[in-house]
Protein backbone atom coordinates (compact mmCIF):
# COMPACT_ATOMS: atom_id res chain seq x y z
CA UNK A 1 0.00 0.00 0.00
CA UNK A 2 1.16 3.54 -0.92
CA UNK A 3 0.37 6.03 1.57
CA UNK A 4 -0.97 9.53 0.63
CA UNK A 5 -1.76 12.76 2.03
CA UNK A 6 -4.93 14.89 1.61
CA UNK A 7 -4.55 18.39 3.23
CA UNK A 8 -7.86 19.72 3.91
CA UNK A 9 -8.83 22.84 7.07
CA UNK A 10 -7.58 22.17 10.39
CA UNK A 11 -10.36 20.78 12.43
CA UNK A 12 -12.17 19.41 9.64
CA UNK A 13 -10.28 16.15 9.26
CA UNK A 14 -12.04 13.63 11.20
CA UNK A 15 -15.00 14.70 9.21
CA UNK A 16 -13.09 14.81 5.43
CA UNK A 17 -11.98 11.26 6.42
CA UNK A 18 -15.43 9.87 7.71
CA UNK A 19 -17.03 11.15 4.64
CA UNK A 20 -14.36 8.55 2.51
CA UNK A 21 -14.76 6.00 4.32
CA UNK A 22 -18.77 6.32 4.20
CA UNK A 23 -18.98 7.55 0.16
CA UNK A 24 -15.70 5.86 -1.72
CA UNK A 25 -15.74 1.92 -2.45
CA UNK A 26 -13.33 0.01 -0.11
CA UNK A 27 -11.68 -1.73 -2.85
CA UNK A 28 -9.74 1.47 -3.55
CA UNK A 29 -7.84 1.60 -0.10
CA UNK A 30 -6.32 0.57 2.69
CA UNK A 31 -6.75 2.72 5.31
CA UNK A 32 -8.03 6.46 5.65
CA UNK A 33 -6.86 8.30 8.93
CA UNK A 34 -5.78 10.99 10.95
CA UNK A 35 -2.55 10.67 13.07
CA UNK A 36 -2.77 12.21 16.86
CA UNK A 37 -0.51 12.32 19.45
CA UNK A 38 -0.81 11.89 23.24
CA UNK A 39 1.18 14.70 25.34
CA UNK A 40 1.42 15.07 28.85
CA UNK A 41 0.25 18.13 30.53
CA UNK A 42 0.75 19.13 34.08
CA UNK A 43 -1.45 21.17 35.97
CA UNK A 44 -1.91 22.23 39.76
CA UNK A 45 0.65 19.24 40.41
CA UNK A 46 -1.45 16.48 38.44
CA UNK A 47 -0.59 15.17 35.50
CA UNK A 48 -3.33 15.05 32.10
CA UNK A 49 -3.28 13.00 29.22
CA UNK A 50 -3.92 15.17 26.03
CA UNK A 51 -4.94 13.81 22.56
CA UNK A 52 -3.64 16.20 20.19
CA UNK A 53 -3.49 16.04 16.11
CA UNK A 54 0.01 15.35 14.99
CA UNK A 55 -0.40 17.03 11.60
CA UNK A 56 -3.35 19.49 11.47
CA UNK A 57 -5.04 19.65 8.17
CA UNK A 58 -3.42 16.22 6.85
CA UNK A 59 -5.79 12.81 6.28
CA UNK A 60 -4.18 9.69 5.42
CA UNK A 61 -4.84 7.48 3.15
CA UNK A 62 -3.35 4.44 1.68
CA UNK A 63 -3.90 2.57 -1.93
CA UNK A 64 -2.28 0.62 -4.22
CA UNK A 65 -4.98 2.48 -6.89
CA UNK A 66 -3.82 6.20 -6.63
CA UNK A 67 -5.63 7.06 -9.61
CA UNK A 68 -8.66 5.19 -9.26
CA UNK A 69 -8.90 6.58 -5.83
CA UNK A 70 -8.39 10.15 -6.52
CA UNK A 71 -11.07 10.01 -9.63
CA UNK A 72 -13.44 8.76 -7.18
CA UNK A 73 -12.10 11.43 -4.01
CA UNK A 74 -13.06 13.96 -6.87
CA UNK A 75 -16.70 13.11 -6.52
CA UNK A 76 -16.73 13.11 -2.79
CA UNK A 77 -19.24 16.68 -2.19
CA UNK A 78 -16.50 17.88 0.51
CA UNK A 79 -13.60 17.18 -1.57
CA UNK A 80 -14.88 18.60 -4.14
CA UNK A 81 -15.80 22.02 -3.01
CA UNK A 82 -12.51 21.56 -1.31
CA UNK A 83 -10.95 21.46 -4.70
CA UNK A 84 -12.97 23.92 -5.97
CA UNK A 85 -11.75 26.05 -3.59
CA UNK A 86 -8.38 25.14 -4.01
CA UNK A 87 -8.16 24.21 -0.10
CA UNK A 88 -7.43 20.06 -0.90
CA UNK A 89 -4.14 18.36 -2.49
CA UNK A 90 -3.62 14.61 -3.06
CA UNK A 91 0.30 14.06 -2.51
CA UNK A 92 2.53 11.70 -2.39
CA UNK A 93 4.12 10.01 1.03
CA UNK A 94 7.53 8.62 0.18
CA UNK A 95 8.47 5.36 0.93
CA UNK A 96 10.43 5.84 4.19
CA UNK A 97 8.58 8.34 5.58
CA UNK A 98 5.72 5.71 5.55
CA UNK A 99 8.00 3.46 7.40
CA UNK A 100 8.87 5.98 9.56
CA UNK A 101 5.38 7.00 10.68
CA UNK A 102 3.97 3.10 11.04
CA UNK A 103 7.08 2.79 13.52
CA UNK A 104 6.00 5.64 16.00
CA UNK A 105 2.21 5.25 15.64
CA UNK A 106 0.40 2.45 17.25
CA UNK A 107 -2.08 0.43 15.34
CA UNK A 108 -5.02 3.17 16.43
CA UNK A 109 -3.04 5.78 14.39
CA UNK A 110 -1.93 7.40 17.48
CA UNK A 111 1.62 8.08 18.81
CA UNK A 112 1.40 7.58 22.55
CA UNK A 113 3.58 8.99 25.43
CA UNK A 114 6.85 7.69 25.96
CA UNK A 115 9.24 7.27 28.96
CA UNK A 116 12.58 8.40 29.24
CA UNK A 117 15.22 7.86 31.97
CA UNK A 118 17.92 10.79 32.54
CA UNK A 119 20.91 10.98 34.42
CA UNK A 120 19.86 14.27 36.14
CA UNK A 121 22.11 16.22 34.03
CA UNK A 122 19.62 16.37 30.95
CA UNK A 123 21.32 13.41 29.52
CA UNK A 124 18.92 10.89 28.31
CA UNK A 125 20.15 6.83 29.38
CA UNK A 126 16.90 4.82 28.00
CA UNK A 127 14.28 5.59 25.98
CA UNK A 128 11.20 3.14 25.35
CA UNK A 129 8.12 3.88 23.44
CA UNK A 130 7.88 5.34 20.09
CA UNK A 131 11.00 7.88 20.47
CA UNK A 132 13.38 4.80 21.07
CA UNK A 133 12.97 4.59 16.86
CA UNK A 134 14.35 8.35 16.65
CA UNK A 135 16.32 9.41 19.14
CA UNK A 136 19.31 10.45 16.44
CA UNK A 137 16.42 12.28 15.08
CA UNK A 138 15.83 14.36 18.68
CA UNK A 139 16.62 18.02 18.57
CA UNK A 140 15.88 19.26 21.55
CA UNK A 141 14.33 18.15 25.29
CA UNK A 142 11.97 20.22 27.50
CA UNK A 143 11.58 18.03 30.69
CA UNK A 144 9.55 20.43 31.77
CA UNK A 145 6.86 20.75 29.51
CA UNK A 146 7.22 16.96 29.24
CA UNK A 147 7.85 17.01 25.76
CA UNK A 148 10.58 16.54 23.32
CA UNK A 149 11.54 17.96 19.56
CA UNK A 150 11.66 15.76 16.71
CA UNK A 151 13.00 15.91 13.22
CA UNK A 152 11.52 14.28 10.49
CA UNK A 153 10.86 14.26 6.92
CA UNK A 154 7.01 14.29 5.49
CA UNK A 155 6.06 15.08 1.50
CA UNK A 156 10.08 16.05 0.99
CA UNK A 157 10.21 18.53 3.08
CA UNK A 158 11.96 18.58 6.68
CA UNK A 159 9.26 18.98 9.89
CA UNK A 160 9.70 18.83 13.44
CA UNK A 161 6.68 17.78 15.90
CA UNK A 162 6.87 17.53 19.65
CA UNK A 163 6.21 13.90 21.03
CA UNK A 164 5.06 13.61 24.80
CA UNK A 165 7.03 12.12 26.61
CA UNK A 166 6.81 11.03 31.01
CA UNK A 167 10.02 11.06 33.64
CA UNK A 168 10.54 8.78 36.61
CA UNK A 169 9.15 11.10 38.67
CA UNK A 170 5.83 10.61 36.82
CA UNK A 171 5.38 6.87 37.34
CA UNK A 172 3.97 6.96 40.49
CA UNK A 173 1.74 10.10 39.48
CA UNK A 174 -2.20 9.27 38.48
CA UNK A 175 -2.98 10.22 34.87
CA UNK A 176 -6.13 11.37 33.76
CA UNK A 177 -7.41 12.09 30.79
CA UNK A 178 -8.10 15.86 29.46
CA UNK A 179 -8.64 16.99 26.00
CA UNK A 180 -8.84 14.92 23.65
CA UNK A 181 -9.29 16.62 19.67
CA UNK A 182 -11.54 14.01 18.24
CA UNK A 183 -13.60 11.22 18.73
CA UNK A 184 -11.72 8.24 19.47
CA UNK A 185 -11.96 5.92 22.22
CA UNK A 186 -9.83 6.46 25.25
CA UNK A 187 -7.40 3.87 26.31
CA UNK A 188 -8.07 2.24 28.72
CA UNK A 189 -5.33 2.63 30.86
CA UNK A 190 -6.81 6.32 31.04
CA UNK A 191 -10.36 5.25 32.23
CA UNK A 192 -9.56 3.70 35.61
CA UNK A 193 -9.02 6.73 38.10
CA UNK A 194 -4.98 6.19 40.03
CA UNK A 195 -3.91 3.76 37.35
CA UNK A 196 -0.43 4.39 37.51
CA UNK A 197 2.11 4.27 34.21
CA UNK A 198 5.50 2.84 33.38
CA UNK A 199 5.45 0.70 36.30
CA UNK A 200 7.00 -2.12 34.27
CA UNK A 201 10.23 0.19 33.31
CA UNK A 202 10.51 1.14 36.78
CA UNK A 203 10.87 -2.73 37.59
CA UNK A 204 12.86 -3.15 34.49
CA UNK A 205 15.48 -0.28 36.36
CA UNK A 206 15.09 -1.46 39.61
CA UNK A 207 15.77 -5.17 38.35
């Protein structure tokens, strides 16, 4: 499957991709989505989950019939004033920036949180989670916010996104769930009030 990129208004994705999946035959592809990103947020000394759109104003969707599937995107009503309007492209998603974007996304299409171990000095020692596939690729750390700065290549063209990320001090913290930027179910790890996170690296450290 090719993967391919229709840019459309920021906020409007969820419903751009619905409406393909609802009008165009599923024959002509693989998979229509929107990539989002889970980033920890701390507030008044608790600690909130946020679901947040990776790429605003990008849908996904994969084919191995580009030009069946664009002749038939054509005739989709919001694509169509979209074009119109000159508001939507259909472009091309190289190769290994596919590869790149299955390895940090889970199978849900989002890119969760991931922990990180430091030495107290700002130097990172372990990484697990989606970031341990592009740490080379890390440009800079804000513990802080609880976030880091990737690198990355998407349609030829260099981007950088933030990627949430949690400390050991945030393990024995409860997490709940805030915001979340469309409809999709929340984990579940995120519906039981106290559940606690990363307990299995801390044992992995401690061990």
């Amino acid at each position: 499957m090719l993967w391919y990129v229709l840019q459309t208004r920021t906020g409007e994705e969820e419903k751009l991709a619905g409406m393909i999946r609802a009008l165009v035959p599923g024959n002509l592809y693989g998979e229509c989505f929107v990539m989002y990103q889970e980033q920890l947020w701390r507030r008044q000394q608790q600690n909130f989950v946020h679901v947040k759109r990776v790429f605003p104003g990008y849908v996904f969707i994969t084919s191995k019939e580009p030009e069946a599937l664009f002749f038939c995107l054509k005739k989709v009503p919001a694509m169509a004033k979209l074009m119109a309007d000159g508001d939507c492209c259909f472009l091309s998603v190289e190769k290994e920036e596919a590869a790149f974007l299955k390895k940090i996304m889970n199978p849900d299409h989002v890119i969760v949180l991931s922990y990180l171990l430091t030495d107290g000095k700002g130097n990172i020692r372990k990484v697990s989670g989606p970031l341990k596939n592009c740490v080379q690729q890390i440009v800079r750390c804000r513990y802080g916010k609880r976030h880091v700065l990737v690198r990355l290549n998407l349609l030829g063209e260099e981007k950088t996104i933030l990627l949430g990320i949690i400390l050991k001090e945030d393990v024995c913290e409860e997490l709940r769930y805030g915001k979340v930027e469309a409809g999709i179910q929340v984990p579940e790890q995120y519906q039981v009030k106290g559940k606690k996170v990363a307990e299995n690296e801390t044992k992995k450290e401690q061990g």
